[in-house]
Protein backbone atom coordinates (compact mmCIF):
# COMPACT_ATOMS: atom_id res chain seq x y z
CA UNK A 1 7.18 13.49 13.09
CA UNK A 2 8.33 13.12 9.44
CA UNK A 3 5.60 11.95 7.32
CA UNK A 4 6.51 9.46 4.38
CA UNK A 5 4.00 8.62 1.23
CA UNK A 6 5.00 5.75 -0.17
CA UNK A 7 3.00 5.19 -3.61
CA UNK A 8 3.18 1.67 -5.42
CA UNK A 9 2.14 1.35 -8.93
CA UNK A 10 4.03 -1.81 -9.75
CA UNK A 11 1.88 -5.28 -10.00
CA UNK A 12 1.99 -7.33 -6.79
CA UNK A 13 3.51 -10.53 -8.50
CA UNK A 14 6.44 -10.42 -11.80
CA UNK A 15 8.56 -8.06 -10.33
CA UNK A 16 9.76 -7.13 -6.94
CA UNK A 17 8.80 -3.56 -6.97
CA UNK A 18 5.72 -3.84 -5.14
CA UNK A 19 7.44 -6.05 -2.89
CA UNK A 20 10.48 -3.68 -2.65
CA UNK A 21 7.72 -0.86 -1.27
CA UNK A 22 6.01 -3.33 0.98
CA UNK A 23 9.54 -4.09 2.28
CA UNK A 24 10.46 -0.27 3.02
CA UNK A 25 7.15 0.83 4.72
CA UNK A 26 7.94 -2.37 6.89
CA UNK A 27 10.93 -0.91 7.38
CA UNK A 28 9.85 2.78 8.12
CA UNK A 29 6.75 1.35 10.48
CA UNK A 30 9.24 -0.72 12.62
CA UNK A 31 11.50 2.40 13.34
CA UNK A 32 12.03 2.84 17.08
CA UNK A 33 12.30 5.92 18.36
CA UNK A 34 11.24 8.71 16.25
CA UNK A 35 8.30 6.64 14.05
CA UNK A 36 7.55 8.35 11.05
CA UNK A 37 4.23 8.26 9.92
CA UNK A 38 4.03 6.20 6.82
CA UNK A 39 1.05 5.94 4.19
CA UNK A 40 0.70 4.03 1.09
CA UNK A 41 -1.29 4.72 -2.48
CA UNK A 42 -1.89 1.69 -4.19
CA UNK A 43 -2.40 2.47 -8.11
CA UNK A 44 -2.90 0.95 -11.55
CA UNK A 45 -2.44 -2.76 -10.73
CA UNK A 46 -1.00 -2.42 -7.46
CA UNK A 47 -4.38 -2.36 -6.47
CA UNK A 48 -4.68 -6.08 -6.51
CA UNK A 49 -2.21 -6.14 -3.91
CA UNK A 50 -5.02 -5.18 -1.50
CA UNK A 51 -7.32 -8.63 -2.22
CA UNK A 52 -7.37 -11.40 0.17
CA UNK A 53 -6.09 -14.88 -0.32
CA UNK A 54 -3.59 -14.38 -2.87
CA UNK A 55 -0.90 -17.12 -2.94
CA UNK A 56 2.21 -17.10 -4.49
CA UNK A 57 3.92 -20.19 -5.62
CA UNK A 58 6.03 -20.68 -2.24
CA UNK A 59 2.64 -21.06 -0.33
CA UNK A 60 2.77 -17.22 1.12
CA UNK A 61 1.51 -14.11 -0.61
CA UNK A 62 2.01 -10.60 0.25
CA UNK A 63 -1.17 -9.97 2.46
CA UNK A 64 0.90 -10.88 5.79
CA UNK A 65 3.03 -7.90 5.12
CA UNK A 66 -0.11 -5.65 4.21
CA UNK A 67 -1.65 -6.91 7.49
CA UNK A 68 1.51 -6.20 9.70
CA UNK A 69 1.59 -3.05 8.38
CA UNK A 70 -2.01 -2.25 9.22
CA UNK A 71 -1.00 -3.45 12.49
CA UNK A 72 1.68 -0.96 12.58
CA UNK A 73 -0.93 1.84 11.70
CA UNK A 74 0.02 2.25 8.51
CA UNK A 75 -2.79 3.74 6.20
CA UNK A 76 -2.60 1.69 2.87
CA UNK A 77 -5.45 3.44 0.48
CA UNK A 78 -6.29 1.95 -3.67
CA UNK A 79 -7.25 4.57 -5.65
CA UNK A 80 -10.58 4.29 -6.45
CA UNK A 81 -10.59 4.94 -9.82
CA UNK A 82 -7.94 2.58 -10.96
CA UNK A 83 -9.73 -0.34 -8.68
CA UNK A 84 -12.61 0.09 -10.34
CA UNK A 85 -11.30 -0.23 -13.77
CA UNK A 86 -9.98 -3.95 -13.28
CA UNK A 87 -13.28 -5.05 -11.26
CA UNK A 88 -12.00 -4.63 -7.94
CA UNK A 89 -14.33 -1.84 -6.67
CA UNK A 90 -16.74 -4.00 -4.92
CA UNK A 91 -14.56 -6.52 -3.71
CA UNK A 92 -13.96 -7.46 -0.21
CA UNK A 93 -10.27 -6.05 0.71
CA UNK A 94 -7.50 -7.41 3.18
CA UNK A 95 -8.98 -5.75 6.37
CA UNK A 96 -7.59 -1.65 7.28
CA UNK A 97 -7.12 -1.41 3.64
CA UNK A 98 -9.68 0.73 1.61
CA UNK A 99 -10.69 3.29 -1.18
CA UNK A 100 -9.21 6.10 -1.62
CA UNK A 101 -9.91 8.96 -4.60
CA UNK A 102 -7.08 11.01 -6.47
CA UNK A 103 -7.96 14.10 -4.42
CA UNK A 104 -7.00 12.17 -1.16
CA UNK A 105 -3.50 11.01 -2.78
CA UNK A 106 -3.12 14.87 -3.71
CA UNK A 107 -3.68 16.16 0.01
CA UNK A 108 -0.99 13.12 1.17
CA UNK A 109 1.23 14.57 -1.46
CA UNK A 110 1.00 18.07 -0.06
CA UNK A 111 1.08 16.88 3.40
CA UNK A 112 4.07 14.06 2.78
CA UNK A 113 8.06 15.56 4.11
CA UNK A 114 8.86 12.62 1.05
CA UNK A 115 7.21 10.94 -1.98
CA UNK A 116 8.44 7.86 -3.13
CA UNK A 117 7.29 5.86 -6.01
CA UNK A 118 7.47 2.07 -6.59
């Protein structure tokens, strides 16, 4: 089984990077067959991307893609450190997302057949 890290630095909302990850780890979770296993790093203000209740101007956010990736198994980690910097350390998060630390993002790096960055 290949496994895929997928790391997202981009802020959730003004561009479409973090949506562009979101989109490929959809992607990647929903292959038949031959699954790879698929984890994403939230960092620097990605990390917002893992709060509840955010809605976007259309009336949808970006948690029901978060969600149906949890569904899908998908581990979806915020680095600690950069969470806690903008206040979102003791926050509730969207539910199967949580914590991670920098030495956990290093083992996924060493562990990960690809890295890619968003």
């Amino acid at each position: 089984m290949q496994k895929i890290l997928i790391i997202i630095h981009a802020p959730p909302y003004g561009s479409e990077r973090c949506l562009s990850g979101l989109r490929l780890a959809t992607a990647l979770a929903g292959v038949e067959g031959d699954t790879p296993k698929v984890q994403i790093f939230l960092m620097s203000d990605a990390t917002v991307l893992a709060l509840p209740n955010q809605i976007d101007a259309t009336g949808n956010g970006l948690q029901g893609m978060v969600e149906e990736l949890v569904r899908h198994n998908v581990s979806i980690r915020i680095c600690r450190t950069c969470a806690f910097a903008r206040g979102l350390g003791e926050l509730p998060l969207i539910p199967g997302t949580s914590i991670g630390t920098l030495a956990e993002l290093a083992q996924a790096t060493l562990a990960a057949d690809k890295v890619i960055t968003f």
